[in-house]
PDB file of N, CA and C in Angstrom:
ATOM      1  N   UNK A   1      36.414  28.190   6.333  1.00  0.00           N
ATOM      2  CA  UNK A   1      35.596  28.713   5.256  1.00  0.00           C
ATOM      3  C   UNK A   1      35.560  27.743   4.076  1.00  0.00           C
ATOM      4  N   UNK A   2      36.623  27.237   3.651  1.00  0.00           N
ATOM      5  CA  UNK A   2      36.865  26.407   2.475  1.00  0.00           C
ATOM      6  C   UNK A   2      35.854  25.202   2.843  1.00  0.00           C
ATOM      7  N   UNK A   3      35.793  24.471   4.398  1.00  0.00           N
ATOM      8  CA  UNK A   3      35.181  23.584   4.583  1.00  0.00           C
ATOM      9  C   UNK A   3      33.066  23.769   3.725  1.00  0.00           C
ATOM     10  N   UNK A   4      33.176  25.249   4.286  1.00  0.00           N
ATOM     11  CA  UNK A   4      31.498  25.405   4.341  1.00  0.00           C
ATOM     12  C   UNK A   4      31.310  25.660   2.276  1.00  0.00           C
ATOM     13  N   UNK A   5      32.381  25.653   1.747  1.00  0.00           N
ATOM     14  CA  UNK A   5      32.164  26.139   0.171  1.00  0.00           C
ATOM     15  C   UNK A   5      31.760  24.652  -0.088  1.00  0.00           C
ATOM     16  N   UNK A   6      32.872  23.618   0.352  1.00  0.00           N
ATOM     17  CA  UNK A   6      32.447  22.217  -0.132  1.00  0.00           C
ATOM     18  C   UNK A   6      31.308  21.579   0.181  1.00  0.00           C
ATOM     19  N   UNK A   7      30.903  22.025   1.203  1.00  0.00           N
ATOM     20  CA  UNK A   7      29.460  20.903   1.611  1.00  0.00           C
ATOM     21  C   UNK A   7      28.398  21.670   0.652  1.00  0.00           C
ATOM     22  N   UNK A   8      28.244  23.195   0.653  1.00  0.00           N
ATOM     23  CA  UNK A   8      27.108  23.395  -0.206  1.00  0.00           C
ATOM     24  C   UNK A   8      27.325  22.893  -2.029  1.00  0.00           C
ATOM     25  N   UNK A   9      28.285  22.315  -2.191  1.00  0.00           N
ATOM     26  CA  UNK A   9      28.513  21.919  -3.824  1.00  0.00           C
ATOM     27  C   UNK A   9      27.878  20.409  -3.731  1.00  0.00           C
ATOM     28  N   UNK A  10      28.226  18.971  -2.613  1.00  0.00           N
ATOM     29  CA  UNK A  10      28.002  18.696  -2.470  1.00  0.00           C
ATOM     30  C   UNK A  10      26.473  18.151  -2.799  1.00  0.00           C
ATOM     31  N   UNK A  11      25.981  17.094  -3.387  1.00  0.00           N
ATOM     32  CA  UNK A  11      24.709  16.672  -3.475  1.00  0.00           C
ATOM     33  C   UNK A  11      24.432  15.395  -2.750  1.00  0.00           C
ATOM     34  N   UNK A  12      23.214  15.685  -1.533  1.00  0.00           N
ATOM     35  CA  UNK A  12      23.213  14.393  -0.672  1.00  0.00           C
ATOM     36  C   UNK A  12      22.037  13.840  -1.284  1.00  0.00           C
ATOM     37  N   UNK A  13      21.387  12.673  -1.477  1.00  0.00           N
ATOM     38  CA  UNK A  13      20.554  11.694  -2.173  1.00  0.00           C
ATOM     39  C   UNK A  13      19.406  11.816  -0.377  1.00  0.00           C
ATOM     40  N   UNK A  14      18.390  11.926  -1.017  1.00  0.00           N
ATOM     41  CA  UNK A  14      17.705  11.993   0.897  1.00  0.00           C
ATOM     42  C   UNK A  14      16.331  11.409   0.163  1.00  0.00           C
ATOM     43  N   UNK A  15      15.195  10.861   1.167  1.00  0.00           N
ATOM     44  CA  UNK A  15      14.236  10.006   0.712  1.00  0.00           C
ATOM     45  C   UNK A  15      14.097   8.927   0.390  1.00  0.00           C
ATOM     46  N   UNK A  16      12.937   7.788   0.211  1.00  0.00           N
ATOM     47  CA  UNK A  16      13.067   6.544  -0.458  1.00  0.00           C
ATOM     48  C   UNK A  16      13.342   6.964  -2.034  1.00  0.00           C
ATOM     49  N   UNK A  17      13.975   5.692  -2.657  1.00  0.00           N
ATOM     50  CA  UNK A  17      13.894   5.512  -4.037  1.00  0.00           C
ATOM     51  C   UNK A  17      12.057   5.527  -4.530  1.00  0.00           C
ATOM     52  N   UNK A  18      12.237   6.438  -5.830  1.00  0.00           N
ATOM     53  CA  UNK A  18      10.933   6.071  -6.463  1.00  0.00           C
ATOM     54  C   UNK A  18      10.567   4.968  -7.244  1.00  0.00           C
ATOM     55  N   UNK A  19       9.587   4.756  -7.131  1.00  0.00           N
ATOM     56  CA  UNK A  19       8.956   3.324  -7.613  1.00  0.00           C
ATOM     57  C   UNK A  19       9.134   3.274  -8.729  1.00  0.00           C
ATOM     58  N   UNK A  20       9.123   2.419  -9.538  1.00  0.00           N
ATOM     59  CA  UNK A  20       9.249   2.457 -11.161  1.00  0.00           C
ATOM     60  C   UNK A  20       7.923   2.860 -11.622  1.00  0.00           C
ATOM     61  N   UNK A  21       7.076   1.869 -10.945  1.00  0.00           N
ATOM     62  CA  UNK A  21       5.558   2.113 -11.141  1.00  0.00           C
ATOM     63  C   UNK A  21       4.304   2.020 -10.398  1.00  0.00           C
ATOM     64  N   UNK A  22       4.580   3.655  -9.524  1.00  0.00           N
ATOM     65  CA  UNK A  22       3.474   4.002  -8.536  1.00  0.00           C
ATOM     66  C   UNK A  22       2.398   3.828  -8.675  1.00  0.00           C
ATOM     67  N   UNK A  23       1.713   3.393  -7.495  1.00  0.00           N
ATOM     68  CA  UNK A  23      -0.068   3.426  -7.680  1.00  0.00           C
ATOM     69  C   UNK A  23      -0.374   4.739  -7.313  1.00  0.00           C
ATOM     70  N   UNK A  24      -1.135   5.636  -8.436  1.00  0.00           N
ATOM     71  CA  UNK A  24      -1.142   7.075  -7.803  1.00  0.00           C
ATOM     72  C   UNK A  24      -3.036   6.753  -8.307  1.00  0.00           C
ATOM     73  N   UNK A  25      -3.922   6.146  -8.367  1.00  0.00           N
ATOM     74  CA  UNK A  25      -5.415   6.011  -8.981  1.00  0.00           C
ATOM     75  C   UNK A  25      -5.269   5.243  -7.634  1.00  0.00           C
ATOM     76  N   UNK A  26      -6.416   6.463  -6.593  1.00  0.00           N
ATOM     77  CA  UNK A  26      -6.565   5.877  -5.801  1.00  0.00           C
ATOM     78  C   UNK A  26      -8.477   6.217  -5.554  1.00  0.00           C
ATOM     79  N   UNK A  27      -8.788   4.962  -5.041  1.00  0.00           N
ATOM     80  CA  UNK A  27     -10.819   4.741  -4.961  1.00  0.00           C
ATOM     81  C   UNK A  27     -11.374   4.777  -3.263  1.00  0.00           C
ATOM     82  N   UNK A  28     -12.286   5.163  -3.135  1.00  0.00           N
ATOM     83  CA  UNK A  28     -12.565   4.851  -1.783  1.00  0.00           C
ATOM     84  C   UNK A  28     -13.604   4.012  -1.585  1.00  0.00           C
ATOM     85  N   UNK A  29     -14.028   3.351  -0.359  1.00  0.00           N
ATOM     86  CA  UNK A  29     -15.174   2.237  -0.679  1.00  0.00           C
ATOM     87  C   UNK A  29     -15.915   2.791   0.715  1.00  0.00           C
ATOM     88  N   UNK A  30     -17.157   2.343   0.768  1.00  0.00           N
ATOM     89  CA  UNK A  30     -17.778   3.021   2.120  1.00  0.00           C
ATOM     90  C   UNK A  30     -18.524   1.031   2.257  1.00  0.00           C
ATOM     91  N   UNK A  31     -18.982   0.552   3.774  1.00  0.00           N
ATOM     92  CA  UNK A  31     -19.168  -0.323   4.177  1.00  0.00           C
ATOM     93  C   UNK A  31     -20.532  -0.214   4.642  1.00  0.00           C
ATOM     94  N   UNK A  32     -21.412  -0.975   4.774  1.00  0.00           N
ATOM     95  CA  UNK A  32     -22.754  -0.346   5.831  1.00  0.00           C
ATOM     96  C   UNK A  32     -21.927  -1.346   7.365  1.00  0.00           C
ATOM     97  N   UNK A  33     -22.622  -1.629   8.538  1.00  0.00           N
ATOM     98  CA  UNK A  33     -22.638  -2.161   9.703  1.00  0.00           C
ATOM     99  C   UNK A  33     -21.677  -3.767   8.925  1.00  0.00           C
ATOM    100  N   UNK A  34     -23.336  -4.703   8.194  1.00  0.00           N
ATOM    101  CA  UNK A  34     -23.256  -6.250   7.998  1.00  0.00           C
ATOM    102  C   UNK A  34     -21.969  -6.654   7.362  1.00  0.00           C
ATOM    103  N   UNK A  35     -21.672  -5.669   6.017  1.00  0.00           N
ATOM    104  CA  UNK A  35     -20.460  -5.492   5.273  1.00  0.00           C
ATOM    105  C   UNK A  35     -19.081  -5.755   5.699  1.00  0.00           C
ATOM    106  N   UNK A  36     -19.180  -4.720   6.339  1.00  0.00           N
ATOM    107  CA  UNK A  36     -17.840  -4.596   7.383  1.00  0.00           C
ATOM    108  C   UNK A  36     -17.352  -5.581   7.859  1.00  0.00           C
ATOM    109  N   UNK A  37     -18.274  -6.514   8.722  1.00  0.00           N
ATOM    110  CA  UNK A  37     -18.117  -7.696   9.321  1.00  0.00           C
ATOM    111  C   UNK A  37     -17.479  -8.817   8.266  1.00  0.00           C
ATOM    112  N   UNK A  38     -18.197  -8.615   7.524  1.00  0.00           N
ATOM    113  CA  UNK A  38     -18.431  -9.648   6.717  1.00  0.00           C
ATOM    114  C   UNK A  38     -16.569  -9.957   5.607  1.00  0.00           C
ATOM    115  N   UNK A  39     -16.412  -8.099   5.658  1.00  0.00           N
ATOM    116  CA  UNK A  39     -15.046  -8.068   4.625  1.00  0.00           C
ATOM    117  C   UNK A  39     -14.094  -8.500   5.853  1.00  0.00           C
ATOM    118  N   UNK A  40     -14.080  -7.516   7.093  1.00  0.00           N
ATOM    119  CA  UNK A  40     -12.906  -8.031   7.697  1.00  0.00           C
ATOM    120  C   UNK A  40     -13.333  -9.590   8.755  1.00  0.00           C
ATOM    121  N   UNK A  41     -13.788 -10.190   8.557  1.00  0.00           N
ATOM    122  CA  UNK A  41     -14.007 -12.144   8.999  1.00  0.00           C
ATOM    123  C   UNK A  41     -13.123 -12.477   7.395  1.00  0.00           C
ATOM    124  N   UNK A  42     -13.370 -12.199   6.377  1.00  0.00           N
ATOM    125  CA  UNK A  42     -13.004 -12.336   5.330  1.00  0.00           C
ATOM    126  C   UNK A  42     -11.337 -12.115   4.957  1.00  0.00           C
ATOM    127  N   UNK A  43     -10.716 -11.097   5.630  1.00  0.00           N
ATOM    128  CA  UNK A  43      -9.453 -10.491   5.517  1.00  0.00           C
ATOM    129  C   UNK A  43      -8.950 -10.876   6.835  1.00  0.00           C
ATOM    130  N   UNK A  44      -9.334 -11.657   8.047  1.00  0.00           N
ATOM    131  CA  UNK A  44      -8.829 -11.901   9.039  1.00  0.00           C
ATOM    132  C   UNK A  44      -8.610 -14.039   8.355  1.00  0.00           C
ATOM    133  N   UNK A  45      -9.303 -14.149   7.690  1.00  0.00           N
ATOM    134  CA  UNK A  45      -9.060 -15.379   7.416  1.00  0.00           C
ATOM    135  C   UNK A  45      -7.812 -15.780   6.394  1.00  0.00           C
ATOM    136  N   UNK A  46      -7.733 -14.453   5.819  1.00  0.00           N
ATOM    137  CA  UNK A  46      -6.291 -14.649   5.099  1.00  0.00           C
ATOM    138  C   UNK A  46      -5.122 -14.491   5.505  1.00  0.00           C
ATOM    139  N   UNK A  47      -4.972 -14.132   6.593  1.00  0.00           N
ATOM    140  CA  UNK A  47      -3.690 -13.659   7.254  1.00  0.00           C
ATOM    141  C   UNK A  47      -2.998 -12.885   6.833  1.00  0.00           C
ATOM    142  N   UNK A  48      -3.221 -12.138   5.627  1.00  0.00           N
ATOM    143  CA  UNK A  48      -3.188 -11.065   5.300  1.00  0.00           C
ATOM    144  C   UNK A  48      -3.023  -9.664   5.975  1.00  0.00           C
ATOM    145  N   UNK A  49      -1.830  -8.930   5.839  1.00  0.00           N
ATOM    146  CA  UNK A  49      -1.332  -8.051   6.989  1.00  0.00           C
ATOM    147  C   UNK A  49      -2.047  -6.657   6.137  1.00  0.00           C
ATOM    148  N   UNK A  50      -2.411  -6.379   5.153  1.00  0.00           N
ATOM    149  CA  UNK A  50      -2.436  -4.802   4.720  1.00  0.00           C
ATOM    150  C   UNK A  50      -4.237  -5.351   3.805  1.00  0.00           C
ATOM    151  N   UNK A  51      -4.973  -4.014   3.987  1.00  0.00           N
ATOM    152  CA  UNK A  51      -6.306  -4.589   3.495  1.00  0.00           C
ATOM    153  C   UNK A  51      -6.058  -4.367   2.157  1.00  0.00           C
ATOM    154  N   UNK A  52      -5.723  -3.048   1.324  1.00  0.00           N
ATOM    155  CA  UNK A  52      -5.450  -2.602   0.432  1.00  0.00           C
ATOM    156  C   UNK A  52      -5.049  -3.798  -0.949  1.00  0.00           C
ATOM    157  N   UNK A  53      -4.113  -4.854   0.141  1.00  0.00           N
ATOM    158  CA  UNK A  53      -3.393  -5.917  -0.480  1.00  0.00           C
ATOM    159  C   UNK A  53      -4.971  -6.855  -1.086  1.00  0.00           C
ATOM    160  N   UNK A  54      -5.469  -7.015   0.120  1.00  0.00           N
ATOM    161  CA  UNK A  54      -6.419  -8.113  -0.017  1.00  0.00           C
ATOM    162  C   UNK A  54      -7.631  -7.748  -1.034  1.00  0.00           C
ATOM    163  N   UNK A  55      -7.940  -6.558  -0.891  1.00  0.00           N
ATOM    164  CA  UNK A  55      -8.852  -6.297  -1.592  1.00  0.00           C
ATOM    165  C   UNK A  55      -8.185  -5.955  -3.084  1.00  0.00           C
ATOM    166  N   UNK A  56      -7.266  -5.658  -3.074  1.00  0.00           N
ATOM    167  CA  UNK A  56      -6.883  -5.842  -4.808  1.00  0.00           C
ATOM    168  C   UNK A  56      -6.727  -7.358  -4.996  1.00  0.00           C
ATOM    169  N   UNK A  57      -6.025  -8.229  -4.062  1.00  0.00           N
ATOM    170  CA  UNK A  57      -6.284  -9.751  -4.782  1.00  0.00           C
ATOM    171  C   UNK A  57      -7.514  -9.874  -4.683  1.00  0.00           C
ATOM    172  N   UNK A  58      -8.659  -9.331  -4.181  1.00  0.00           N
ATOM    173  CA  UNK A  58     -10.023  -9.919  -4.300  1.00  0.00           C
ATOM    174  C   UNK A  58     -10.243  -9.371  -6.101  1.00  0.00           C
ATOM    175  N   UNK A  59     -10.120  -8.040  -6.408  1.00  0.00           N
ATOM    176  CA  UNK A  59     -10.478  -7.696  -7.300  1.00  0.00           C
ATOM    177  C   UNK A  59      -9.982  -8.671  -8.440  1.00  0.00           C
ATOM    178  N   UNK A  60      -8.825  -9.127  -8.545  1.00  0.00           N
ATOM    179  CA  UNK A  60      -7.823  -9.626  -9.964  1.00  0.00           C
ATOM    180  C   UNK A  60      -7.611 -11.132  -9.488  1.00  0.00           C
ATOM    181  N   UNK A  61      -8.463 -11.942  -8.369  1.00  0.00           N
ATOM    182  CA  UNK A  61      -8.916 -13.253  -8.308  1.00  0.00           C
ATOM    183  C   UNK A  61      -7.606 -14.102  -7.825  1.00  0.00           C
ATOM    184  N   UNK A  62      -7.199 -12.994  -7.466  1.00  0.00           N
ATOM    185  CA  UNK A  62      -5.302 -13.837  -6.944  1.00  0.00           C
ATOM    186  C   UNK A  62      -5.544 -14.341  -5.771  1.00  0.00           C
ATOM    187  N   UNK A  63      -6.575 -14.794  -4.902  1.00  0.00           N
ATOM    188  CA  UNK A  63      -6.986 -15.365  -3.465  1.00  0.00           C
ATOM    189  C   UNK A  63      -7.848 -16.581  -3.959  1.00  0.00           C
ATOM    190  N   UNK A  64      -6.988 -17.761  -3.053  1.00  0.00           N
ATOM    191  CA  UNK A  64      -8.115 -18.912  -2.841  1.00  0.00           C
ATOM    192  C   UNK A  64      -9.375 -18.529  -2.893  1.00  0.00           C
ATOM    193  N   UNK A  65      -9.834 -19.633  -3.454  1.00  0.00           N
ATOM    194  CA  UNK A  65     -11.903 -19.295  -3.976  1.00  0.00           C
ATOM    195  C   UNK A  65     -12.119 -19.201  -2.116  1.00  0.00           C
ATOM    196  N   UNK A  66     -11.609 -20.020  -1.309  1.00  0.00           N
ATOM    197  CA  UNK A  66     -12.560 -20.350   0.037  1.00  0.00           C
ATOM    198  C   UNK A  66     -12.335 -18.804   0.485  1.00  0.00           C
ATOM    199  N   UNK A  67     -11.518 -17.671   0.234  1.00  0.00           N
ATOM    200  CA  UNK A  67     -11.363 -16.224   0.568  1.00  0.00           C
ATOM    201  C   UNK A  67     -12.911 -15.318  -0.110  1.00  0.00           C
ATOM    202  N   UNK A  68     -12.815 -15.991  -1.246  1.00  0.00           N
ATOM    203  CA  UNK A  68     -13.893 -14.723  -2.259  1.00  0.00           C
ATOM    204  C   UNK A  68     -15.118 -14.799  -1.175  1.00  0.00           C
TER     205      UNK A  68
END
């Protein structure tokens, strides 16, 4: 019995750590057919693993000009 009093006093830490400073402003973008092509030839040339990534360095100019 004594065992089951201690574990519920107990506080276990569970989850990732929170970010200091989350991106919670989030946008959506829609593509036609030509677009599409055009962004991911564009995001396949960067080697770039996450699009999210690429398209915010597109936005704030942090990608080689030969990317834009």
């Amino acid at each position: 019995m004594k065992k089951e009093d201690n574990k519920s006093t107990q506080r276990h830490k569970a989850g990732r750590t929170p970010k200091s400073d989350p991106a919670i402003f989030r946008y959506s973008i829609s593509f036609n057919e030509q677009q599409l092509v055009a962004f991911l030839t564009r995001f396949d040339e960067t080697g770039m693993k996450v699009k999210a990534h690429f398209i915010t360095a597109c936005i704030f100019n942090k990608l080689s000009p030969q990317y834009i």
